[in-house]
Protein backbone atom coordinates (compact mmCIF):
# COMPACT_ATOMS: atom_id res chain seq x y z
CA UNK A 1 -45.62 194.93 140.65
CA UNK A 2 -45.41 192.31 137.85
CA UNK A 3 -43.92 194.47 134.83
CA UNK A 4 -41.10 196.31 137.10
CA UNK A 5 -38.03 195.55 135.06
CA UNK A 6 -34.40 196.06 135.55
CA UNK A 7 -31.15 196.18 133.23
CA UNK A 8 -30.65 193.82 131.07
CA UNK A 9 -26.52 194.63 130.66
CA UNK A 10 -23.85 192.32 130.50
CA UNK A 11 -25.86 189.55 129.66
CA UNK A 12 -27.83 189.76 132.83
CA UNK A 13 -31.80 189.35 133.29
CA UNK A 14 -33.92 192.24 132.23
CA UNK A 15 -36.15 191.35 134.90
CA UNK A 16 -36.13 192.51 138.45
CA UNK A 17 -35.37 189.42 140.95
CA UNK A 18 -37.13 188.56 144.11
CA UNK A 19 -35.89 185.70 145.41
CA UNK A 20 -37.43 186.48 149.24
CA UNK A 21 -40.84 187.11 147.95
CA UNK A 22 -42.83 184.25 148.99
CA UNK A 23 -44.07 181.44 145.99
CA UNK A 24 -47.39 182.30 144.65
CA UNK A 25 -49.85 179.85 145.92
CA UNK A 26 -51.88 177.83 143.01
CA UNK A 27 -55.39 178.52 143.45
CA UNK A 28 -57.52 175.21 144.00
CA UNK A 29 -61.68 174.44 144.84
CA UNK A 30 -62.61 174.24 147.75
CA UNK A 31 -62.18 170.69 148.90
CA UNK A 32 -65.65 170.15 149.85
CA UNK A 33 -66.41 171.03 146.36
CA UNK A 34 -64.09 169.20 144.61
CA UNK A 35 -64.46 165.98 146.63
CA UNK A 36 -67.99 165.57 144.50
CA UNK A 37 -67.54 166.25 140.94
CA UNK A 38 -64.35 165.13 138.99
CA UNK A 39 -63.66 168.94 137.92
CA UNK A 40 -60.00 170.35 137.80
CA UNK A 41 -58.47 170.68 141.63
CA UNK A 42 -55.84 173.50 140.81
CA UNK A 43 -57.18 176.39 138.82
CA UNK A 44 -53.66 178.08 137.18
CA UNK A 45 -52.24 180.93 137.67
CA UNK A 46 -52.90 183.97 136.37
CA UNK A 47 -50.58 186.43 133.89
CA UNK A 48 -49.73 188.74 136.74
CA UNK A 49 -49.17 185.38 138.93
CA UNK A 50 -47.22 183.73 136.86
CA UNK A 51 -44.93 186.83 135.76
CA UNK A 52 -44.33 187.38 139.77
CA UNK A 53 -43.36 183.91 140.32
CA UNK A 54 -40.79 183.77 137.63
CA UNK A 55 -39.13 186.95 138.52
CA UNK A 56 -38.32 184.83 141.74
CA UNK A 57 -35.77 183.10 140.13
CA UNK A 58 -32.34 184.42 140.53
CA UNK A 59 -30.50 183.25 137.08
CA UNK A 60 -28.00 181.08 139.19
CA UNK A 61 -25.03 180.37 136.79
CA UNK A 62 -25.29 176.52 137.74
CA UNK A 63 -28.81 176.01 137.18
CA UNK A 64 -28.81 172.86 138.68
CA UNK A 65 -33.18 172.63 137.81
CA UNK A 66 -31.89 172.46 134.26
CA UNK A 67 -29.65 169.32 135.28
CA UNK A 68 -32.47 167.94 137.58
CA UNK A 69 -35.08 167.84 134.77
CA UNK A 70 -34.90 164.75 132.77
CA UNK A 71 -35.94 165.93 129.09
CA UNK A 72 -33.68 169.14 129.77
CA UNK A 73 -35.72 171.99 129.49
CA UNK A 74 -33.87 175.08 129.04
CA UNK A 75 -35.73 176.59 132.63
CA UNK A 76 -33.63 179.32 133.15
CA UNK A 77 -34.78 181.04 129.45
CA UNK A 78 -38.00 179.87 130.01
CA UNK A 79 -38.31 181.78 133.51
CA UNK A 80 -37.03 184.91 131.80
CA UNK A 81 -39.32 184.57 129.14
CA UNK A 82 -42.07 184.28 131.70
CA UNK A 83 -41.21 187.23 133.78
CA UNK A 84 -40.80 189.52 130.74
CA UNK A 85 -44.65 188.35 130.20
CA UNK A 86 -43.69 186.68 127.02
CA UNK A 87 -45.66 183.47 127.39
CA UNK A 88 -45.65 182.52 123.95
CA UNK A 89 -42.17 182.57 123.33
CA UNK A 90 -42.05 180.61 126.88
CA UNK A 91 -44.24 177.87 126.09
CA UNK A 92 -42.19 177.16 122.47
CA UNK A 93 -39.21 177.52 124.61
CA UNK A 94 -40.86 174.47 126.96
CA UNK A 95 -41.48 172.66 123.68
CA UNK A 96 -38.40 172.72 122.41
CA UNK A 97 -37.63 169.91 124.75
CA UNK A 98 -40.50 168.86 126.01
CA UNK A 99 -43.62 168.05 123.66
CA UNK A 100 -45.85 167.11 126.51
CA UNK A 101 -45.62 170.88 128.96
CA UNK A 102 -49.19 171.26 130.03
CA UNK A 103 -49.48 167.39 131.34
CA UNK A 104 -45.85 167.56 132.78
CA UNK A 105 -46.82 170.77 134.47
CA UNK A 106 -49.67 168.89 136.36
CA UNK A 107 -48.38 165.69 137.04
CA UNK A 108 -44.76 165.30 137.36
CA UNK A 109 -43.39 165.59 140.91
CA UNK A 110 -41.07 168.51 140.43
CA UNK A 111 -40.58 168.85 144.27
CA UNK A 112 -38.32 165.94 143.47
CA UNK A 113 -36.75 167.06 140.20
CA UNK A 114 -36.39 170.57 138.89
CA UNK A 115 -37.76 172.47 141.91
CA UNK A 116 -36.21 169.49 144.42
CA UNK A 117 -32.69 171.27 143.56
CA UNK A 118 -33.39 174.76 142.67
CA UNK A 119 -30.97 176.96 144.27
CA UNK A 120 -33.65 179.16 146.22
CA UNK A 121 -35.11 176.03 148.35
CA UNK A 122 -31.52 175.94 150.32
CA UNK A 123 -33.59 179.54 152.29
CA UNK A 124 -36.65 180.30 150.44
CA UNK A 125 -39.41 178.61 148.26
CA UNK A 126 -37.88 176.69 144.95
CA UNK A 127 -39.51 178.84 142.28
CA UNK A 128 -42.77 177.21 141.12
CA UNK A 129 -41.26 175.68 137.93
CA UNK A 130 -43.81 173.03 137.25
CA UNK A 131 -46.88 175.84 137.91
CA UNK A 132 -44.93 178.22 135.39
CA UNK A 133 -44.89 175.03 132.96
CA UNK A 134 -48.50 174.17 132.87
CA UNK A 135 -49.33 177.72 133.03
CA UNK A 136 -47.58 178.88 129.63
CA UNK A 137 -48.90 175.52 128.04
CA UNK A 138 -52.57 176.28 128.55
CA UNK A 139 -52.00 179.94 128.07
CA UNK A 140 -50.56 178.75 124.11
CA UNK A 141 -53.45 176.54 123.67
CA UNK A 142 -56.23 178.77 125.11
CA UNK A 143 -54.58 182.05 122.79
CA UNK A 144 -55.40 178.96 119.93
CA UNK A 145 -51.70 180.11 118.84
CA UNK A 146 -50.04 176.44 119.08
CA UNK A 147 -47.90 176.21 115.96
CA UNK A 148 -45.66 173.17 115.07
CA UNK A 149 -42.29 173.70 114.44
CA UNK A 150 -41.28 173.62 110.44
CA UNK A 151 -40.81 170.45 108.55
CA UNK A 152 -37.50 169.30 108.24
CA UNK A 153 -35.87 167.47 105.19
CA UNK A 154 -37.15 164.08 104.92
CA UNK A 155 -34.79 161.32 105.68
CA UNK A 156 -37.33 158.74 104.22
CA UNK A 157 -36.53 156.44 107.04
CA UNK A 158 -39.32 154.98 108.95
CA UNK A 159 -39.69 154.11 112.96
CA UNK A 160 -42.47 152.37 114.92
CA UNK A 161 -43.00 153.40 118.25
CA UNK A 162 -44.98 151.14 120.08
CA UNK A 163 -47.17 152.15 122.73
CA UNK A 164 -48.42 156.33 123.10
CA UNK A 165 -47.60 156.90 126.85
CA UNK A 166 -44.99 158.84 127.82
CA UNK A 167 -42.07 157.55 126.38
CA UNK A 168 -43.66 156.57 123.09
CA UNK A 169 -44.81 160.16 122.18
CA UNK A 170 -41.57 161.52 123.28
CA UNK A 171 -39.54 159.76 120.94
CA UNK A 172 -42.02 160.05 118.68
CA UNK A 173 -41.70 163.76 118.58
CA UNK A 174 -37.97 164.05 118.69
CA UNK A 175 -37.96 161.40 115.54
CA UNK A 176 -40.21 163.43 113.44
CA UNK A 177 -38.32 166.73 114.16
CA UNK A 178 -35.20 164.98 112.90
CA UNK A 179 -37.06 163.88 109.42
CA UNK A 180 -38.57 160.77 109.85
CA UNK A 181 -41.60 158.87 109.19
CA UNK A 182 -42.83 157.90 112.71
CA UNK A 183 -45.87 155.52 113.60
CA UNK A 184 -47.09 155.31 116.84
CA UNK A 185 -48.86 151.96 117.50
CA UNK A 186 -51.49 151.86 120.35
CA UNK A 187 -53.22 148.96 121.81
CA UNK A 188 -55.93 150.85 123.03
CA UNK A 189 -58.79 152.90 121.26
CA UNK A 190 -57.51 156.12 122.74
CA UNK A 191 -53.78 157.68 122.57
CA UNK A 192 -51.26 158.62 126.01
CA UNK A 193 -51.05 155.08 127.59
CA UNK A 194 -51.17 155.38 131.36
CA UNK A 195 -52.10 159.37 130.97
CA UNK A 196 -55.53 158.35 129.56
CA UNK A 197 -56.44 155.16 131.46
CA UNK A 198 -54.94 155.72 134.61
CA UNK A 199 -54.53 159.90 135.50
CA UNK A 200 -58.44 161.00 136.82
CA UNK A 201 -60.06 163.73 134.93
CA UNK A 202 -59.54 166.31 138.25
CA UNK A 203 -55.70 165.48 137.77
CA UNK A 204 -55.42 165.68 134.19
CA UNK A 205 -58.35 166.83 132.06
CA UNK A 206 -58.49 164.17 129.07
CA UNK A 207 -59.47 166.99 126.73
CA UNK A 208 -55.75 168.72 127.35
CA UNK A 209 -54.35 165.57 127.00
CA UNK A 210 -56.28 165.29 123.40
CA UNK A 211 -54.99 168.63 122.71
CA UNK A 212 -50.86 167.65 123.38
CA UNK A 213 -51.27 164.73 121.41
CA UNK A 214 -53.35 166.59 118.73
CA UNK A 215 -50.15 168.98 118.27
CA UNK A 216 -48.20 166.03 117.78
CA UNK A 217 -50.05 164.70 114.88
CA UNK A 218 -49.50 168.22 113.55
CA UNK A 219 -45.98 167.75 113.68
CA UNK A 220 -46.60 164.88 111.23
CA UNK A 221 -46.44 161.93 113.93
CA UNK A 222 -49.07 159.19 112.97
CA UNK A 223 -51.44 157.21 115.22
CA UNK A 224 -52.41 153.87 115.09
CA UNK A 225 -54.96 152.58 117.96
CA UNK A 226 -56.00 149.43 118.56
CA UNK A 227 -53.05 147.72 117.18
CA UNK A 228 -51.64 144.88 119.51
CA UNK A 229 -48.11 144.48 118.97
CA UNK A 230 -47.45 140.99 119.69
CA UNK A 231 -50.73 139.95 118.65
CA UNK A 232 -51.99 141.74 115.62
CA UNK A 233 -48.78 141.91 113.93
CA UNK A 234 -45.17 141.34 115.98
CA UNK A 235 -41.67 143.46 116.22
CA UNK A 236 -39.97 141.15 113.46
CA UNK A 237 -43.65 141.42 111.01
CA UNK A 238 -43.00 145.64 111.62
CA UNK A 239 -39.01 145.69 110.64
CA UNK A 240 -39.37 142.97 107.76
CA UNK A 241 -42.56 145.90 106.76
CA UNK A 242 -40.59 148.37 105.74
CA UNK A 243 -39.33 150.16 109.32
CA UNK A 244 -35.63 150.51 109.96
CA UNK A 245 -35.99 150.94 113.61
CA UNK A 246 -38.53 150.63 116.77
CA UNK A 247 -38.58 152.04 120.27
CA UNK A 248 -40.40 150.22 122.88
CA UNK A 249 -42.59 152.17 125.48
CA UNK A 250 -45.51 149.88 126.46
CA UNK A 251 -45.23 150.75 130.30
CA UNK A 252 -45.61 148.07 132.86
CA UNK A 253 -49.61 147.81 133.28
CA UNK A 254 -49.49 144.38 134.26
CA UNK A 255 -51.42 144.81 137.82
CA UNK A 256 -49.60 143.09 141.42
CA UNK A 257 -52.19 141.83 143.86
CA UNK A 258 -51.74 140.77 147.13
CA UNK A 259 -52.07 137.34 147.48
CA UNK A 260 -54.39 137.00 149.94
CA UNK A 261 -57.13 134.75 151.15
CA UNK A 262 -60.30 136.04 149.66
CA UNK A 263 -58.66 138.34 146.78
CA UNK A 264 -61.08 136.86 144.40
CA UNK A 265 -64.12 137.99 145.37
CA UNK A 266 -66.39 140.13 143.41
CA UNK A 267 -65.82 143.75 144.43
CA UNK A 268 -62.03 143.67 144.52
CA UNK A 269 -60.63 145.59 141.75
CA UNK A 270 -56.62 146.26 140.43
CA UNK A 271 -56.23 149.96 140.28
CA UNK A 272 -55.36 149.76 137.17
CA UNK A 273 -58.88 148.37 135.90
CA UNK A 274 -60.84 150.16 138.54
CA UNK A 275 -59.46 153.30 137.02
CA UNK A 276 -59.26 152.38 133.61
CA UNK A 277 -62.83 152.01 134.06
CA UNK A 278 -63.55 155.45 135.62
CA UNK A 279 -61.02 157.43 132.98
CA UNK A 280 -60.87 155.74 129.54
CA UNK A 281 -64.26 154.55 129.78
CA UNK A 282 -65.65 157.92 131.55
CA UNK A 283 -67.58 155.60 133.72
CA UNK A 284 -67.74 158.71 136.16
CA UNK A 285 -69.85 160.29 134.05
CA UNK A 286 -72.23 157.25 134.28
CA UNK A 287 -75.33 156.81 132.98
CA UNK A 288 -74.17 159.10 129.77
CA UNK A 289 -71.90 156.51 129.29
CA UNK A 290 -73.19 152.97 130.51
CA UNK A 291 -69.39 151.19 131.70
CA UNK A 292 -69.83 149.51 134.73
CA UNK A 293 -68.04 151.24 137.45
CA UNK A 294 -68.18 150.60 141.58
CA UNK A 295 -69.98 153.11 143.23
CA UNK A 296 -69.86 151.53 146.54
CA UNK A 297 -70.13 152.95 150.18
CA UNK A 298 -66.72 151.91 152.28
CA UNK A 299 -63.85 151.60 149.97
CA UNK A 300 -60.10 150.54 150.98
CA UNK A 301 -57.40 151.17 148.80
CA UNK A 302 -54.27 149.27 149.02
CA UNK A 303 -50.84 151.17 148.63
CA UNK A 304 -49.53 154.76 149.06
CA UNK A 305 -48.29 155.77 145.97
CA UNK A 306 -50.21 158.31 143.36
CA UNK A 307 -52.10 155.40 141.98
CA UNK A 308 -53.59 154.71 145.06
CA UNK A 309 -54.56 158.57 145.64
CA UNK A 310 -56.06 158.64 142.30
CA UNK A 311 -57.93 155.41 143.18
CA UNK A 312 -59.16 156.43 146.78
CA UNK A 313 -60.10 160.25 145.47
CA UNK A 314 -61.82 158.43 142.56
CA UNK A 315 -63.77 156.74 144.93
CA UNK A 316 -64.50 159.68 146.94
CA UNK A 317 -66.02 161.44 143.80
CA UNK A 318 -68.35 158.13 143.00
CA UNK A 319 -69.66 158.78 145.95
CA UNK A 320 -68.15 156.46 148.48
CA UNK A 321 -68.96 157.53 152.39
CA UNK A 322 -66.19 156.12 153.92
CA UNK A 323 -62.83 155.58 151.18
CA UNK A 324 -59.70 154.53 153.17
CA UNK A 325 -55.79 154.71 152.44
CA UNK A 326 -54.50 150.87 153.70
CA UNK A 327 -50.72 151.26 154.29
CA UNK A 328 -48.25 149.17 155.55
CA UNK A 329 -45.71 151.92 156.47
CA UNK A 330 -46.37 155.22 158.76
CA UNK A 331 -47.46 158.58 156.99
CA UNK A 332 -43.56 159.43 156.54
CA UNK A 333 -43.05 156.99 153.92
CA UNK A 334 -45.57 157.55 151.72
CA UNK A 335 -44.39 157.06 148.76
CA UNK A 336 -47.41 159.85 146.87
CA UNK A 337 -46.44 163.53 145.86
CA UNK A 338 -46.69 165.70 149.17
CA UNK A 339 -49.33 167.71 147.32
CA UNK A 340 -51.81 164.45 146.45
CA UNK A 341 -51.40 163.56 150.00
CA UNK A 342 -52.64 166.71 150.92
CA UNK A 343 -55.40 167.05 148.77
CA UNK A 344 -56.66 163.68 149.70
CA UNK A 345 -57.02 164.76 153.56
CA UNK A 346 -58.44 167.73 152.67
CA UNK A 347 -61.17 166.09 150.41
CA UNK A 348 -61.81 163.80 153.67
CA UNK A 349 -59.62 160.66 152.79
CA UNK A 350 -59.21 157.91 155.74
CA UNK A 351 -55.45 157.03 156.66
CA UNK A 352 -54.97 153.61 158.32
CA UNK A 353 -51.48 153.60 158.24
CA UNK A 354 -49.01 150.60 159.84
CA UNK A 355 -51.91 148.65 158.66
CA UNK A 356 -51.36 145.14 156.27
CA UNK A 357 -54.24 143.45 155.28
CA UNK A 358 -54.48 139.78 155.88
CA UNK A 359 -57.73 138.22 154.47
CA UNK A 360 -60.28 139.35 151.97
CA UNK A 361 -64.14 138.59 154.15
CA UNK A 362 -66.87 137.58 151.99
CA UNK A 363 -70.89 137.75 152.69
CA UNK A 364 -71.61 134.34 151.88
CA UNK A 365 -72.88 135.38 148.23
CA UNK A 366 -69.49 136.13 146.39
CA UNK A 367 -69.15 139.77 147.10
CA UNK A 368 -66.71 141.92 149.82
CA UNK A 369 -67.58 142.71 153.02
CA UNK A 370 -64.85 143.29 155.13
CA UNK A 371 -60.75 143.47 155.53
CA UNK A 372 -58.89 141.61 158.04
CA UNK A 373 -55.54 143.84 158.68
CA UNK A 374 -53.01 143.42 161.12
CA UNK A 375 -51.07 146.53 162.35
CA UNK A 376 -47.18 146.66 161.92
CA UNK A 377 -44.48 148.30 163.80
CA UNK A 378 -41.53 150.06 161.73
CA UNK A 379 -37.85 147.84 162.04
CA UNK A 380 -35.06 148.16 160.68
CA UNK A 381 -33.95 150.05 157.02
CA UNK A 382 -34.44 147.86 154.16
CA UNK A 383 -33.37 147.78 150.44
CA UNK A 384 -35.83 150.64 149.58
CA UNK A 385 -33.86 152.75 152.49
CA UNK A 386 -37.25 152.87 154.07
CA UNK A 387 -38.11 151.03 157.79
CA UNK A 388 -39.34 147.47 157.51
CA UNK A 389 -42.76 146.81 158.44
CA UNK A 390 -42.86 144.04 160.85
CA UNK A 391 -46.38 142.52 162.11
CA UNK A 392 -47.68 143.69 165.79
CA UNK A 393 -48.95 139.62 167.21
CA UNK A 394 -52.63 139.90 168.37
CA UNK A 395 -53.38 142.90 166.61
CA UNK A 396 -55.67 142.03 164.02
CA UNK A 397 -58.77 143.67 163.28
CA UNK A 398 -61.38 144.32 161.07
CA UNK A 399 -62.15 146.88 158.41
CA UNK A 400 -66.23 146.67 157.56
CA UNK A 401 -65.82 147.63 153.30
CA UNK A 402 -67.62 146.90 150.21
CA UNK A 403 -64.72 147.47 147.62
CA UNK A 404 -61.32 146.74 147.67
CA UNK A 405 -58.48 148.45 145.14
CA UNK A 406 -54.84 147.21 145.01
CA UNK A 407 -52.73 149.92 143.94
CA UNK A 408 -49.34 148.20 145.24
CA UNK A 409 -47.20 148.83 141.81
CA UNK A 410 -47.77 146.36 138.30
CA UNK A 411 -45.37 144.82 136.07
CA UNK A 412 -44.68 143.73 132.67
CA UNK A 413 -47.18 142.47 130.28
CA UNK A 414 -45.49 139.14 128.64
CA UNK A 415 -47.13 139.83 125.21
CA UNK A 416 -43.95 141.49 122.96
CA UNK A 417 -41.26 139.76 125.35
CA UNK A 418 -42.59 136.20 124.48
CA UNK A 419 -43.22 137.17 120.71
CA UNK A 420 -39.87 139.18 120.42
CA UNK A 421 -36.89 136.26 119.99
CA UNK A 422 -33.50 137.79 121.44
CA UNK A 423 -35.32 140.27 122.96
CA UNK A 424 -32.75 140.26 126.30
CA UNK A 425 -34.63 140.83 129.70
CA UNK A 426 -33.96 141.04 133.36
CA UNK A 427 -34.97 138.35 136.28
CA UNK A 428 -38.23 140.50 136.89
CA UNK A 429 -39.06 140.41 132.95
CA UNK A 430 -38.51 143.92 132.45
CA UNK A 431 -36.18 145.19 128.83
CA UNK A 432 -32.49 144.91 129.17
CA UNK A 433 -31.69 148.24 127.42
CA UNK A 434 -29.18 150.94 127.65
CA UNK A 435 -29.38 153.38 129.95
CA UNK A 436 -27.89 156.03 127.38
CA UNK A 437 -29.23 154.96 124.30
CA UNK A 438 -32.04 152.64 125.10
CA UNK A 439 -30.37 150.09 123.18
CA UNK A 440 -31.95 147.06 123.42
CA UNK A 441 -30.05 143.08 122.94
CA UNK A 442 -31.57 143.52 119.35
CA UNK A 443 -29.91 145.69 116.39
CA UNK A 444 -32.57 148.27 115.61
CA UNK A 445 -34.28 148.05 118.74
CA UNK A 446 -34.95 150.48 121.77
CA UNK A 447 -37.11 150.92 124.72
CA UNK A 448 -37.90 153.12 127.60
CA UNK A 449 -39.92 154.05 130.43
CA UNK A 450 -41.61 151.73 132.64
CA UNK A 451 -41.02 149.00 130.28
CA UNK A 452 -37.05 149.05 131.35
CA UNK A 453 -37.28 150.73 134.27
CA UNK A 454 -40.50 149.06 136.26
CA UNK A 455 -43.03 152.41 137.35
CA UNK A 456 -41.15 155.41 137.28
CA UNK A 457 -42.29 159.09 136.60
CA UNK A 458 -43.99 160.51 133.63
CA UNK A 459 -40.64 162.54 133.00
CA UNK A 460 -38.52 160.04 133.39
CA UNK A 461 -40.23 157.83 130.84
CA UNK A 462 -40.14 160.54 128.54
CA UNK A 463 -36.14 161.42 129.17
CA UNK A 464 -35.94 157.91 128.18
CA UNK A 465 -37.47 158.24 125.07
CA UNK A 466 -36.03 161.58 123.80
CA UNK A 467 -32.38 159.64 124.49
CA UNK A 468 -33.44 156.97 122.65
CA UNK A 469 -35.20 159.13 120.10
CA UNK A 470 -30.95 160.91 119.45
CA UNK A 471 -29.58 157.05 119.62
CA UNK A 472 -31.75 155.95 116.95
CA UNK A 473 -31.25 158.52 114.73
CA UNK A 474 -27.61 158.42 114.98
CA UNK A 475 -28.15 154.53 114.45
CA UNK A 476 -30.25 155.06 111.21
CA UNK A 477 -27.50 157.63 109.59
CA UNK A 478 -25.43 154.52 109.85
């Protein structure tokens, strides 16, 4: 089945193509299973698996997945590669643009990107590109045969990348494959930004995540942690220190709340520290590791996007009876990945869609104990292209919880805008910077991901920084 081969003349495939056969389904535990310990959900593919699902791919002359992936992996070789049951060769083909494959391959939302316009999905199944990708990455690592690419000639100019998400460690990498000296500065104790803190352990195991960024180093990028840029030393203190240029990827972990009566009370949490808490501080694995994390009964989460399906599954896990999606749209909005969604009802995750909450209830002692909501009725389209919500009068009600999360988006932290003079931004306080380059109002000075563009994708923030990785080292050559 998975090693029949065809001709490999005039430049074509040497692979047979099956481009009816239907997509190879990605193993995953048992959701009654899963919904209780914080192990991986989806289990990988197999050799045979994997070699059958790239030989769906037809070799399209367009390639439009190539065009719809932001850090423009070569996917067409890397499919072939696959098929021909060279995964080796297919994961350093994956890394020649992309130095973070076996994250990307769990957590980006190819349905949207790569697979969103492969050629296949106009009859069929889009080949399972991002599977394929996370599959040759752990099949490198696991073989222990992850080599770095050779050193090139040093160009003895030095760049400070500050912040180690997404963006930061792809720039990173692309700078130190070009020759030069490249710090990454962290503010946290741990390296990959939002990947560590805010990605759960049954998304993204921390100990692959070590392992990217571990390859990385071997590349010859350094690490910094728990350097505050802004605070500990600023962007003028690191270019008067010797670095010629800087890229900015610090994300946008600033949390939103709601504004609500009641929002104060002990027991309501932002995502992003309820989750910081559970991930970078492995307070799921409490009382091995003592940080204080909510393991409370009825939980409502505020939001639909992946943050707040991490944050309700979380929940689930720390053993929550009752943990509730709160949504102000219907179902078909959603904003999560289809597949989150899914695992979430499987795991037994509450939907209260067309619901807005109103009013955080207390117990007369400082803590949570309830939700006022109000349901809403879909209008009219609105900027986002989605329906408007609009408020149902006399439908309030009552949701009887003991924890609250607001996942509803986040925004900048002020700390390098305010300490960065001529640092240009935009009325919501985001980076002014070029979409091409990453250019920023300052000579010297680029930025990308959610920094300039407010929460985006892993991908994208790490498209941004490979283009500003080229722009800065065409602006260092002068």
């Amino acid at each position: 089945m998975a090693d029949e081969t065809g001709s490999a003349q005039a430049g074509r495939s040497p692979v047979k193509k099956r481009p009816k056969a239907p997509r190879v389904r990605m193993p995953e535990v048992e959701p009654a299973v899963r919904a209780q310990c914080f192990e991986q959900v989806n289990l990988g593919l197999t050799p045979e698996q994997a070699m059958y699902e790239a030989s769906r791919c037809i070799q399209c002359k367009e390639a439009p997945c190539i065009a719809g992936c932001p850090v423009g992996i070569d996917i067409k070789a890397f499919l072939t590669l696959t098929a021909m049951g060279d995964f080796l060769g297919a994961a350093r083909k994956l890394k020649e643009a992309n130095c973070l494959p076996a994250i990307c391959g769990r957590v980006c939302p190819q349905e949207h990107q790569c697979e969103g316009v492969c050629v296949l999905a106009k009859k069929f199944e889009p080949v399972a590109i991002g599977h394929l990708e996370r599959f040759a990455a752990d099949y490198e690592r696991e073989q222990g045969a992850v080599m770095p690419p050779p050193r090139p000639r040093p160009t003895h100019k030095r760049v400070a990348v500050i912040g180690s998400g997404p963006s930061g460690l792809a720039a990173a990498a692309d700078l130190v494959k070009q020759g030069h000296e490249v710090t990454v500065f962290e503010a946290l104790h741990r390296t990959g930004g939002v990947l560590v803190y805010g990605i759960p352990e049954f998304r993204l195991p921390k100990a692959i995540l070590q392992a990217e960024v571990d390859f990385l180093e071997k590349m010859g990028v350094e690490i910094e942690t728990n350097v505050v840029i802004g605070r500990t030393m600023t962007i003028d203190e690191l270019l008067a220190g010797g670095y010629q240029a800087a890229f900015i990827g610090t994300g946008a972990g600033f949390p939103n709340f709601l504004g609500i009566p009641g929002e104060n009370l002990n027991g309501v949490y932002s995502a992003n520290e309820f989750l910081t808490r559970a991930n970078l501080m492995k307070g799921y694995r409490f009382p091995e590791y003592d940080t204080p994390v909510p393991r409370a009964k009825r939980v409502a989460v505020v939001g639909g996007g992946d943050t707040a399906m991490d944050a309700v599954r979380t929940a689930k896990r720390l053993g929550a009876e009752v943990a509730t999606i709160v949504y102000r749209r219907s179902m078909a909005e959603v904003p999560a990945r289809a597949e989150e969604v899914r695992h979430a009802q499987e795991e037994g995750i509450a939907f209260r869609v067309l619901t807005a909450p109103l009013r955080v209830i207390g117990d007369g002692r400082g803590w949570v104990a309830g939700l006022e909501c109000q349901a809403m009725a879909l209008g009219e389209l609105d900027d986002s292209g989605r329906r408007r919500p609009i408020p149902v009068p006399g439908s309030n009600f009552t949701l009887d919880v003991d924890c609250i999360v607001i996942a509803i988006g986040t925004r900048v932290n002020p700390i390098i805008p305010a300490t960065t003079p001529g640092l240009a931004l935009n009325k919501h306080g985001y980076i002014v910077a070029d979409p091409e380059t990453g250019m920023t109002s300052r000579p010297g000075l680029f930025a990308g991901g959610d920094i300039v563009r407010g929460g985006a994708t892993v991908i994208l923030a790490m498209g941004d920084g490979r283009r500003a990785a080229a722009a800065i080292d065409t602006y260092l050559q002068g």
